[in-house]
Protein backbone atom coordinates (compact mmCIF):
# COMPACT_ATOMS: atom_id res chain seq x y z
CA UNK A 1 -4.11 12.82 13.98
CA UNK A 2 -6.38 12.49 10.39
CA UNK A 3 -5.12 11.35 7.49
CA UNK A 4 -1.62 10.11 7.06
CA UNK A 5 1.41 11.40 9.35
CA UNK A 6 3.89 12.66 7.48
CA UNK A 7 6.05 15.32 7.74
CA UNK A 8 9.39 17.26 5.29
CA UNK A 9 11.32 19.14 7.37
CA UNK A 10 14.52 20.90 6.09
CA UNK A 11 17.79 23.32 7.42
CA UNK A 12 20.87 22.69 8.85
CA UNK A 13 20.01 22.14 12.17
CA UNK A 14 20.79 18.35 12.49
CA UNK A 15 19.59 18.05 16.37
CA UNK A 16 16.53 20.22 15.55
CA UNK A 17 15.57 18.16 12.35
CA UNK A 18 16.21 14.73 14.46
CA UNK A 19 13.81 16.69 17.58
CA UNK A 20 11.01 17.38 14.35
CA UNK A 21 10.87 13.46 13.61
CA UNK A 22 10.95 12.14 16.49
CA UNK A 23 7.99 14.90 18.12
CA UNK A 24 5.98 13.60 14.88
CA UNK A 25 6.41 10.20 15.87
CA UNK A 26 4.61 11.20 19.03
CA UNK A 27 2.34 12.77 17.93
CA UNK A 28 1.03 9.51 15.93
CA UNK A 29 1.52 7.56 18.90
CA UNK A 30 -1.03 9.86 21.26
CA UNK A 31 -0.89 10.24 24.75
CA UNK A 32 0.62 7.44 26.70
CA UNK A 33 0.52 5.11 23.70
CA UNK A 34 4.21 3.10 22.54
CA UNK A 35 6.44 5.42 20.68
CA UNK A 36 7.00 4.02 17.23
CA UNK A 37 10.38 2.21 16.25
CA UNK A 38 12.30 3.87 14.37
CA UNK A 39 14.09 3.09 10.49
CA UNK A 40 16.14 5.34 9.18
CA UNK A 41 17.50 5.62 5.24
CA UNK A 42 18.47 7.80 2.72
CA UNK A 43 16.90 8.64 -0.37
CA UNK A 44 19.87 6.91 -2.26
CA UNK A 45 19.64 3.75 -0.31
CA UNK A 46 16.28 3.03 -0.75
CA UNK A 47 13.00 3.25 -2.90
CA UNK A 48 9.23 4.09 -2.76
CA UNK A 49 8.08 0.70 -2.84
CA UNK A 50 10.21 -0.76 0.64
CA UNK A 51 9.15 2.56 2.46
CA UNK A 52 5.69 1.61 1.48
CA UNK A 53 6.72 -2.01 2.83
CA UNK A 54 7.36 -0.15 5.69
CA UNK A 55 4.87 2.05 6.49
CA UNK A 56 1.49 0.44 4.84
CA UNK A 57 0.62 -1.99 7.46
CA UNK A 58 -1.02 -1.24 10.29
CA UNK A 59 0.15 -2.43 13.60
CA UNK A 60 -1.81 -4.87 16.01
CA UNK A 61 0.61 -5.08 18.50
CA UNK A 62 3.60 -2.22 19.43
CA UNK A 63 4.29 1.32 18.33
CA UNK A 64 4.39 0.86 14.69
CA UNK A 65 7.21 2.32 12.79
CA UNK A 66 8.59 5.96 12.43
CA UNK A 67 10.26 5.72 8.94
CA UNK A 68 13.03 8.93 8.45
CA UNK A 69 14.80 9.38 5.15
CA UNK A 70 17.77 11.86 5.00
CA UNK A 71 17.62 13.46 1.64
CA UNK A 72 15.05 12.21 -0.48
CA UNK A 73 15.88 14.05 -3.43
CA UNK A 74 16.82 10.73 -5.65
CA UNK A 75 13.42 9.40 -4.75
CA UNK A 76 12.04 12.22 -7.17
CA UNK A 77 14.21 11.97 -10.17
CA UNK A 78 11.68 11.17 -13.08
CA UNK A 79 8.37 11.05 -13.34
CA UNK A 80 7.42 7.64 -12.46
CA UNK A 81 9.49 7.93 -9.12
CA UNK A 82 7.85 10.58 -7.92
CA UNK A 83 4.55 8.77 -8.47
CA UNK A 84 5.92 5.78 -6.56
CA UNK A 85 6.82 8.11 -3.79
CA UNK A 86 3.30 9.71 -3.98
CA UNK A 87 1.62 6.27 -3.57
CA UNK A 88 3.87 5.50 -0.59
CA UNK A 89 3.33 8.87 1.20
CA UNK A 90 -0.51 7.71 0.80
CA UNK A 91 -0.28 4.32 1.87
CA UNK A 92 0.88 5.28 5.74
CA UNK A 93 -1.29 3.40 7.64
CA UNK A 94 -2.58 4.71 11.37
CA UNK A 95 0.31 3.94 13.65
CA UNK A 96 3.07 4.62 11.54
CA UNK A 97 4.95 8.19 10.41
CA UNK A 98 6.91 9.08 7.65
CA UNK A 99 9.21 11.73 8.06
CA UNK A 100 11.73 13.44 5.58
CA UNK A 101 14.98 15.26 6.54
CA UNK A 102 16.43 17.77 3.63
CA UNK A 103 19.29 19.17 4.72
CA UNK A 104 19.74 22.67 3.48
CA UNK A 105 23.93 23.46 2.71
CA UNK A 106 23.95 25.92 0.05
CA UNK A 107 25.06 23.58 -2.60
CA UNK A 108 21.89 21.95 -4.38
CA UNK A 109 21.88 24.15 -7.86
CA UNK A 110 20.12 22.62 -10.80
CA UNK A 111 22.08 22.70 -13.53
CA UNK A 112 21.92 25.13 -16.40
């Protein structure tokens, strides 16, 4: 895989959007190689800078880390979040995935 593995994947197909992380976490691992651990948030219970903590370093040893965060949406509220989120989303090192789940209900309507 080139470049950084990430991956936004959105409906409301819980199991299928769970199956979509996971398959990109195995994809950065390669054939035969350790799957990655697994962290899981939400985009209200974290920020750009710990999944950059995360995902930035490189692993020696293991199957580096397969960060998911369920609806990121309040990681993109102004301006200088989204650029923290951009810088993050950069910063995956080889080893590690970063995978967003956006569930799709209907609902999400921006105000007038």
């Amino acid at each position: 895989m080139t470049g950084p593995a990430l991956g936004y994947y959105w409906g409301d197909d819980e199991y299928g959007l769970e199956a979509a992380a996971v398959a990109l976490g195995r994809r950065t691992a390669g054939h035969g190689a350790e799957l990655p651990v697994a962290w899981r948030t939400t985009g209200a219970g974290t920020r750009a800078a710990e999944i950059a903590e995360r995902v930035a370093t490189g692993t020696l040893f293991g199957g580096g880390t397969l960060a998911v965060v369920e609806d990121p949406g309040p990681l993109v509220r102004t301006k200088a979040d989204r650029e923290s989120l951009l810088a993050a989303m950069a910063s995956v090192a080889p080893g590690n995935a970063l995978a967003f789940l956006g569930p799709v209900d209907g609902t999400a309507r921006r105000p007038k």
